[in-house]
C-alpha atoms as a PDB file:
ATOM      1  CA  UNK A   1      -9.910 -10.169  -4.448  1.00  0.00           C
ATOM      2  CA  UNK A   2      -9.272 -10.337  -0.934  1.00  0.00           C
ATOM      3  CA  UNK A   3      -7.884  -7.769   1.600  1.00  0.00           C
ATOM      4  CA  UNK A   4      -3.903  -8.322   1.203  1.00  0.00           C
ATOM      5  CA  UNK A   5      -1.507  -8.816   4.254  1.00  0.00           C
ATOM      6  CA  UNK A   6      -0.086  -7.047   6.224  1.00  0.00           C
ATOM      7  CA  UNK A   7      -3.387  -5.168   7.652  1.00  0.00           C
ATOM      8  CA  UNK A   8      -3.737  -2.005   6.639  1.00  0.00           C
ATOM      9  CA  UNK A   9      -3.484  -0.393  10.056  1.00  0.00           C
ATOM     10  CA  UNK A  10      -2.852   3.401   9.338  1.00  0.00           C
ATOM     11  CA  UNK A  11      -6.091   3.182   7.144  1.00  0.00           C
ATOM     12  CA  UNK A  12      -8.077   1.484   9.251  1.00  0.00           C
ATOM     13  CA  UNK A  13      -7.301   3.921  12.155  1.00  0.00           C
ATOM     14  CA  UNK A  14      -7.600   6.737  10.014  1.00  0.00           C
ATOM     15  CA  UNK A  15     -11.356   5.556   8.963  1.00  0.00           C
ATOM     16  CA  UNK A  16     -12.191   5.347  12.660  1.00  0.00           C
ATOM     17  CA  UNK A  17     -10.848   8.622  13.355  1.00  0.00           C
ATOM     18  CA  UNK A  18     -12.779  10.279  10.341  1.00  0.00           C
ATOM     19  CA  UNK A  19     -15.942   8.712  10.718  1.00  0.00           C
ATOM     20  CA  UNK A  20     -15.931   9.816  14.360  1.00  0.00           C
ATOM     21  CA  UNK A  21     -15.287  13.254  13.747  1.00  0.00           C
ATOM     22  CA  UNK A  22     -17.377  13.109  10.722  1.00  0.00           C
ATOM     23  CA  UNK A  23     -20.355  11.438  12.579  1.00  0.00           C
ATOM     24  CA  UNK A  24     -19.995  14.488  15.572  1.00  0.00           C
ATOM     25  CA  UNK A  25     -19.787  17.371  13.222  1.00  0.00           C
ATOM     26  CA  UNK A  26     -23.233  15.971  11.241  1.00  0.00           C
ATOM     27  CA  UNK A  27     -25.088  15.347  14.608  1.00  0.00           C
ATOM     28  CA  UNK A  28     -23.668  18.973  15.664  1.00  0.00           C
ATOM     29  CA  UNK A  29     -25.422  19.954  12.716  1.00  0.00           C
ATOM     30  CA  UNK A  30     -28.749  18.198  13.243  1.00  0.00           C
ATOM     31  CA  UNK A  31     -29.171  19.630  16.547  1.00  0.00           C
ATOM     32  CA  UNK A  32     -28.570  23.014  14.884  1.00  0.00           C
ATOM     33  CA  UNK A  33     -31.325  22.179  12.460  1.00  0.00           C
ATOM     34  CA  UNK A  34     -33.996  21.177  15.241  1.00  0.00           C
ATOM     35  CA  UNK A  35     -33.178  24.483  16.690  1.00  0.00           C
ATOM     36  CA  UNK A  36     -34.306  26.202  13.187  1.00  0.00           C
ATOM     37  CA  UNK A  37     -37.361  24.391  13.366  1.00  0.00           C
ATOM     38  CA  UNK A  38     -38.408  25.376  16.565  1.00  0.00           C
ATOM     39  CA  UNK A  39     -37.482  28.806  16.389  1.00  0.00           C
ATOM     40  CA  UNK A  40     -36.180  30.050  12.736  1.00  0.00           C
ATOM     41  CA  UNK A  41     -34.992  33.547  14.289  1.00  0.00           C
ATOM     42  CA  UNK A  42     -32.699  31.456  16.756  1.00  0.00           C
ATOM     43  CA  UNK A  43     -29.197  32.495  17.671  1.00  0.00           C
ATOM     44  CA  UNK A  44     -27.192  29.142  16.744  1.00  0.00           C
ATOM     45  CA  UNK A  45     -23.812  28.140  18.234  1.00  0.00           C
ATOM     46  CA  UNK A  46     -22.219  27.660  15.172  1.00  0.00           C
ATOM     47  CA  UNK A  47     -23.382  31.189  13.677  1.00  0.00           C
ATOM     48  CA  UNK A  48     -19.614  33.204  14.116  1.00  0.00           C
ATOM     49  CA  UNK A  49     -20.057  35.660  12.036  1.00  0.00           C
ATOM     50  CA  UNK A  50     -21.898  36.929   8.653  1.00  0.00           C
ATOM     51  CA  UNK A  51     -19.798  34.918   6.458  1.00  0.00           C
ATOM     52  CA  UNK A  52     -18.983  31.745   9.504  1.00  0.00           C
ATOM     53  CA  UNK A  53     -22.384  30.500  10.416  1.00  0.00           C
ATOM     54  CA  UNK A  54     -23.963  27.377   9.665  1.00  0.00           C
ATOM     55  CA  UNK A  55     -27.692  29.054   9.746  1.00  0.00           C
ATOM     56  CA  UNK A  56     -28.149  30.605   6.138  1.00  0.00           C
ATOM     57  CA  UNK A  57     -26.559  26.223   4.953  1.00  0.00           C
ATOM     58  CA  UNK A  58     -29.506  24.699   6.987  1.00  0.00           C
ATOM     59  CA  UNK A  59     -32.158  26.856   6.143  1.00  0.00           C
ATOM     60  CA  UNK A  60     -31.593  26.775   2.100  1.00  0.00           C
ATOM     61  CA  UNK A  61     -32.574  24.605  -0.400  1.00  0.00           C
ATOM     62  CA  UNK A  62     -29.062  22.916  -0.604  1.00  0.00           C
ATOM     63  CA  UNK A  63     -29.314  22.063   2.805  1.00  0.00           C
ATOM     64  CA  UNK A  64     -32.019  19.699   1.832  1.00  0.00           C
ATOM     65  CA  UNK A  65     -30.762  18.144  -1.870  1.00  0.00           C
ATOM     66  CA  UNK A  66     -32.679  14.753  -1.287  1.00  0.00           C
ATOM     67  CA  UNK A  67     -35.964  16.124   0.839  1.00  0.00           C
ATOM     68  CA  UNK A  68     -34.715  15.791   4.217  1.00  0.00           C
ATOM     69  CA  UNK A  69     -31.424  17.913   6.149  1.00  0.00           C
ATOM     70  CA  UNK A  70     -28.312  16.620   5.142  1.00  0.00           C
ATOM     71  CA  UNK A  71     -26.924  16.320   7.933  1.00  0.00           C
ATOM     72  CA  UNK A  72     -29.123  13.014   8.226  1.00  0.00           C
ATOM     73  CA  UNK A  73     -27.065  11.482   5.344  1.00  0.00           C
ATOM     74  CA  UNK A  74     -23.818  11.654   7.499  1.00  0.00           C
ATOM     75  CA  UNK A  75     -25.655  10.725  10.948  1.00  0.00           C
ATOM     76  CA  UNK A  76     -26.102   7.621   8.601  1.00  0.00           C
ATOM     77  CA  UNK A  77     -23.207   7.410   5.979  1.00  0.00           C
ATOM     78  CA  UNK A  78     -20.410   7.991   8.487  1.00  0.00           C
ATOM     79  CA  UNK A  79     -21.438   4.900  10.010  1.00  0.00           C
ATOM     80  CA  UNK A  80     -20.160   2.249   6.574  1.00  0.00           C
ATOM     81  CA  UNK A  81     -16.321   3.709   7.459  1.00  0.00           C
ATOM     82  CA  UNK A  82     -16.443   3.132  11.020  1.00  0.00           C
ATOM     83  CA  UNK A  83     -17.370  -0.311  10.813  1.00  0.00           C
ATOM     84  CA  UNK A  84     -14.659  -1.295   7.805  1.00  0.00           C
ATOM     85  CA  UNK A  85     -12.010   0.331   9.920  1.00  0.00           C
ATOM     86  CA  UNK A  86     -12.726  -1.687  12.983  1.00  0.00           C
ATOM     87  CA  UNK A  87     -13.596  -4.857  10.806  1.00  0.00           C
ATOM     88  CA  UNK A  88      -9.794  -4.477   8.977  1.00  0.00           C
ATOM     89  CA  UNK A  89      -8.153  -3.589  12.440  1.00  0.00           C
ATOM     90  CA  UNK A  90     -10.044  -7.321  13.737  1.00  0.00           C
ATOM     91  CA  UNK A  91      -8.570  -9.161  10.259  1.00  0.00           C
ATOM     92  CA  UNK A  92     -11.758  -8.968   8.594  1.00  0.00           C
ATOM     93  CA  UNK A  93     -10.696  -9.775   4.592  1.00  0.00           C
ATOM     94  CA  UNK A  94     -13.392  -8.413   2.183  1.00  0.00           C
ATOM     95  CA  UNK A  95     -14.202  -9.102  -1.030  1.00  0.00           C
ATOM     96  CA  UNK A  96     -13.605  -7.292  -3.738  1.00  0.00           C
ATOM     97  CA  UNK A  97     -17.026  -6.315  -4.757  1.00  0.00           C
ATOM     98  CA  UNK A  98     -18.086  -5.512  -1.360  1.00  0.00           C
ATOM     99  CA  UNK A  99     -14.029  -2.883  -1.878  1.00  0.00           C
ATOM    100  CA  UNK A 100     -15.874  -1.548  -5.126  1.00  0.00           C
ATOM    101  CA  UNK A 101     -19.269  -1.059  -3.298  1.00  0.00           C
ATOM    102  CA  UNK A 102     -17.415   1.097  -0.716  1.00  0.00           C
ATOM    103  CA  UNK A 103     -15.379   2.978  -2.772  1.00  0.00           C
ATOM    104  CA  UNK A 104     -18.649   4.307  -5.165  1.00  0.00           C
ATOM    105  CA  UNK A 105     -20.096   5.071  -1.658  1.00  0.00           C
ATOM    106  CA  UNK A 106     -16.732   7.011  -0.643  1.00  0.00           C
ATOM    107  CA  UNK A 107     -16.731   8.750  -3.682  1.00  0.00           C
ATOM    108  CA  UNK A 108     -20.329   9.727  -3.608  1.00  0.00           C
ATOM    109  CA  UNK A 109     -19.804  11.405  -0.631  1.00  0.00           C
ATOM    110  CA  UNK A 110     -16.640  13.067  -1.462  1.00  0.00           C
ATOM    111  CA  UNK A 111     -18.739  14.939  -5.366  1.00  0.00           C
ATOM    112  CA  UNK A 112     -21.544  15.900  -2.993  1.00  0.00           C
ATOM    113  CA  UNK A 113     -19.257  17.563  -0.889  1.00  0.00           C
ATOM    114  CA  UNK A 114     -17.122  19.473  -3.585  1.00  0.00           C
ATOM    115  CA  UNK A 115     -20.784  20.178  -4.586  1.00  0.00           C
ATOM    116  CA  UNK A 116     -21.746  21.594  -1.371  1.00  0.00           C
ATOM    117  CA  UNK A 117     -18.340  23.578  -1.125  1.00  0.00           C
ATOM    118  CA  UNK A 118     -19.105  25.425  -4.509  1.00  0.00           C
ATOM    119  CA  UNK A 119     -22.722  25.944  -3.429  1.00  0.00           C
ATOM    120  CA  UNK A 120     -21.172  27.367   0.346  1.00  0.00           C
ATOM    121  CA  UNK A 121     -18.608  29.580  -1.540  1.00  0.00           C
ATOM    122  CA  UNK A 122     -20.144  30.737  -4.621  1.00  0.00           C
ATOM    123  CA  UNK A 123     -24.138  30.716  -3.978  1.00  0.00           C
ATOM    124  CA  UNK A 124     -24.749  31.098   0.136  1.00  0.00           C
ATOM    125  CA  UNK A 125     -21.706  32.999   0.209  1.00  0.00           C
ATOM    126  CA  UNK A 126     -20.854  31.547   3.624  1.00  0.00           C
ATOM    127  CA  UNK A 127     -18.860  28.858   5.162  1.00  0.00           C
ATOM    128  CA  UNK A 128     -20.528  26.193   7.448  1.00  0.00           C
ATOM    129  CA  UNK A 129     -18.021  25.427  10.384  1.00  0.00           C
ATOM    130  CA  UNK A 130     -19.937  21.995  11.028  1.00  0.00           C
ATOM    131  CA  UNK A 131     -19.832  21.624   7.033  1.00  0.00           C
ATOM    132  CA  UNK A 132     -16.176  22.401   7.469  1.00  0.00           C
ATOM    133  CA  UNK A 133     -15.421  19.689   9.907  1.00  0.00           C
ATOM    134  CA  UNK A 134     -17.380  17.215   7.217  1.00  0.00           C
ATOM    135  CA  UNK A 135     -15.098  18.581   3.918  1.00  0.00           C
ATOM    136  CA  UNK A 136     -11.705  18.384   6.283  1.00  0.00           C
ATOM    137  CA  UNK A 137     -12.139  14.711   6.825  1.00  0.00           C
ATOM    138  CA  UNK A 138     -14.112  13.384   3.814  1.00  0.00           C
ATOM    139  CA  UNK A 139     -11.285  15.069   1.135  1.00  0.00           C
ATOM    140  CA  UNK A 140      -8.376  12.508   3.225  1.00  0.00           C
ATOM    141  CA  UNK A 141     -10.595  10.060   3.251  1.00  0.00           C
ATOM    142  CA  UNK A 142     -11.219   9.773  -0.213  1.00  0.00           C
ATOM    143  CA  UNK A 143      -7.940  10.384  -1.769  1.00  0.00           C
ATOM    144  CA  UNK A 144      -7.052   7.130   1.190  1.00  0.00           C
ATOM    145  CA  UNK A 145      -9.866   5.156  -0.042  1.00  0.00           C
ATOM    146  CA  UNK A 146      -8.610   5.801  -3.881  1.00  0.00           C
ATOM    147  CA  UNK A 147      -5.041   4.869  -2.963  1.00  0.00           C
ATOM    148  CA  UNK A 148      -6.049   1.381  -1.121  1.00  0.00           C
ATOM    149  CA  UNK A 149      -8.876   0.615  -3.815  1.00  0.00           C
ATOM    150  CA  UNK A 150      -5.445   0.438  -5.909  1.00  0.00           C
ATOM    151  CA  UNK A 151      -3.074  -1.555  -4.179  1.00  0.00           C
ATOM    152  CA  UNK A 152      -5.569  -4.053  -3.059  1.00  0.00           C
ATOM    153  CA  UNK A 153      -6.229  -4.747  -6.646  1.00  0.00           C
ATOM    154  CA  UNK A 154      -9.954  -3.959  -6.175  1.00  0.00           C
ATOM    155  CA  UNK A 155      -9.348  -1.601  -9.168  1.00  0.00           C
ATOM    156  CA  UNK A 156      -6.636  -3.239 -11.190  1.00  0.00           C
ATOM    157  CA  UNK A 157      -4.153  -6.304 -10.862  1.00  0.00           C
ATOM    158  CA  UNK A 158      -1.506  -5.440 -12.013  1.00  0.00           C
ATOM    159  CA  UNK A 159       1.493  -5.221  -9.257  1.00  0.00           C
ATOM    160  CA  UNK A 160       2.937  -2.688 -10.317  1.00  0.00           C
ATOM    161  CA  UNK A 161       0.321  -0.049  -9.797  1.00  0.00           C
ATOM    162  CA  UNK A 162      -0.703  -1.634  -6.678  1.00  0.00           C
ATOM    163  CA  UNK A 163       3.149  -0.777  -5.490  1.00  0.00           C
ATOM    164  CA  UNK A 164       3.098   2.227  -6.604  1.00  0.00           C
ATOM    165  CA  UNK A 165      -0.076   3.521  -4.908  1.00  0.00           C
ATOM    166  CA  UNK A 166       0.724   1.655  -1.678  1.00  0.00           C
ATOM    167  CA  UNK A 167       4.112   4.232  -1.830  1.00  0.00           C
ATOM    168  CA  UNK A 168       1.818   6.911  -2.584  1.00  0.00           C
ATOM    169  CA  UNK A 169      -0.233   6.809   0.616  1.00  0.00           C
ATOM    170  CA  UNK A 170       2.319   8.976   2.661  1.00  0.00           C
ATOM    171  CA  UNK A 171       1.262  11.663   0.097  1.00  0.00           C
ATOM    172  CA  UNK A 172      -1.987  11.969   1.067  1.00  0.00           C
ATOM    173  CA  UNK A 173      -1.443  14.688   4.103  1.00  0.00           C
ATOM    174  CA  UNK A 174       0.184  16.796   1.075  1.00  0.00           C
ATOM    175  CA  UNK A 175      -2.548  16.891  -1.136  1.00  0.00           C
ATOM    176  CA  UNK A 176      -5.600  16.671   1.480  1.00  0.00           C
ATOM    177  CA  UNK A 177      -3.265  20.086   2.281  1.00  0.00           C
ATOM    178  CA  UNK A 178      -3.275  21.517  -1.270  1.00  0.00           C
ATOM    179  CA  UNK A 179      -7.124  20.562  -1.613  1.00  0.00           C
ATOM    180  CA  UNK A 180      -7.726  22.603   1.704  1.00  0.00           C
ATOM    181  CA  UNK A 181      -5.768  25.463  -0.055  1.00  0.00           C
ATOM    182  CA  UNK A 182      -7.609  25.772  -2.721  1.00  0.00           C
ATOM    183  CA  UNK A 183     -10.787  25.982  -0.631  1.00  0.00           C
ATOM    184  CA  UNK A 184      -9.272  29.229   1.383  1.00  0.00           C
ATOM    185  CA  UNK A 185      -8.343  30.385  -2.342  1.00  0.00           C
ATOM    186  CA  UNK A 186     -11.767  30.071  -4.168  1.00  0.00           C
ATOM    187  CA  UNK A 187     -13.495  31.707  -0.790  1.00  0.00           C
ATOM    188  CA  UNK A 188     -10.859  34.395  -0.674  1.00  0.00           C
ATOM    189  CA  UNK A 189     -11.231  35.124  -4.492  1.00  0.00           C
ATOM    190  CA  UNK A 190     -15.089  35.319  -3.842  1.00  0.00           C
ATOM    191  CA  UNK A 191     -14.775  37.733  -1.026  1.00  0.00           C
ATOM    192  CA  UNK A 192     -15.138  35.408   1.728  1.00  0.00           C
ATOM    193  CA  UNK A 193     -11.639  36.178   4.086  1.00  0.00           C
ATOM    194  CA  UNK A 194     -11.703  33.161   5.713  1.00  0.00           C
ATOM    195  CA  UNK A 195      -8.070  33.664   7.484  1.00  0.00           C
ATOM    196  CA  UNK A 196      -9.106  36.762   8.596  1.00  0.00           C
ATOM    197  CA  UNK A 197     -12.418  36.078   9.682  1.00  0.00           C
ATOM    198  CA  UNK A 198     -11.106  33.381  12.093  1.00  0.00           C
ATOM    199  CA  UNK A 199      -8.221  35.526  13.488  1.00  0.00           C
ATOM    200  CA  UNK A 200     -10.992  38.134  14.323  1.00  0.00           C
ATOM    201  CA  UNK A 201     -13.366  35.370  16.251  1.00  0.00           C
ATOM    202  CA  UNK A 202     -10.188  33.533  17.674  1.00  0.00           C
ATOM    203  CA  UNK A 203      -8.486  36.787  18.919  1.00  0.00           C
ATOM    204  CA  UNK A 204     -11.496  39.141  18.902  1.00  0.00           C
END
């Protein structure tokens, strides 16, 4: 099935703006990761504190799940969002196979992530601020994604349930809210103080 009318605008703007900020934080992190491999004792940018760095991520073996930093995967991967948001902003109409390839790549993305978070939280012990940047704006994205898979009808026809998850777009800020909740929650109940960690390097 086809992209529907009107244009999703707010979506398509919002993929530009993620992808963006998605694409930065990964090449922040690559250029954090060249830095290991030149020197390994190096003092990194993103290294805060003992428990906000980005260091212990790159060096460990979940900072390389597929044999190479991951940091490559959103150099690359940010790039498939960024080019649907412009192409829907233009009028582009896809089909809905190409909607259901997107959506397993969006959701890909958004399990390694919730992977990486319970590695960051309850293995490294740490939290990434780079990897941070990635979780704030790949969560929105995918509950979006979800939401417009739906009305669409790339995921069901009936019109009903299209309606109702076209309504249920303004809810997304809510719960991308509630999901970042529960991140400060499961770091606070492992011992990580994230709130107060940042108050310290923001105020000193």
């Amino acid at each position: 099935m086809s992209e529907q009318r009107p244009r999703p605008v707010v979506y398509a703007v919002w993929l530009i703006i993620a992808s963006v900020i998605g694409w930065f934080a990964a090449f922040q992190l690559t250029v954090e990761k060249f830095a290991l491999l030149q020197d390994p004792d190096a003092a990194l940018s993103c290294d805060l504190s003992a428990f906000i760095q980005c260091g212990k991520n790159l060096g460990s073996w979940q900072g390389e799940v597929f044999g190479f930093p991951n940091p490559l995967l959103g150099l690359t991967g940010w790039m498939a969002p960024l080019v649907v948001g412009v192409a829907l902003l233009s009028g582009a109409r896809f089909a809905r196979w190409f909607w259901a390839l997107f959506g397993v790549g969006i959701t890909f993305a958004f399990g390694f992530v919730c992977w990486l978070i319970s590695q960051s939280i309850y293995d490294l012990i740490v939290l990434c601020p780079w990897c941070m940047v990635t979780w704030a704006v790949t969560i929105p994205t995918f509950f979006a994604t979800m939401l417009h898979l739906t009305r669409n009808g790339t995921f069901t026809s009936s019109v009903k349930a299209q309606e109702r998850a076209d309504k249920l777009m303004v809810w997304v800020p809510l719960a991308t809210v509630v999901a970042y909740a529960i991140i400060i929650v499961m770091a606070q109940a492992k011992g990580i103080d994230f709130l107060g960690e940042m108050t310290r390097i923001v105020f000193g």
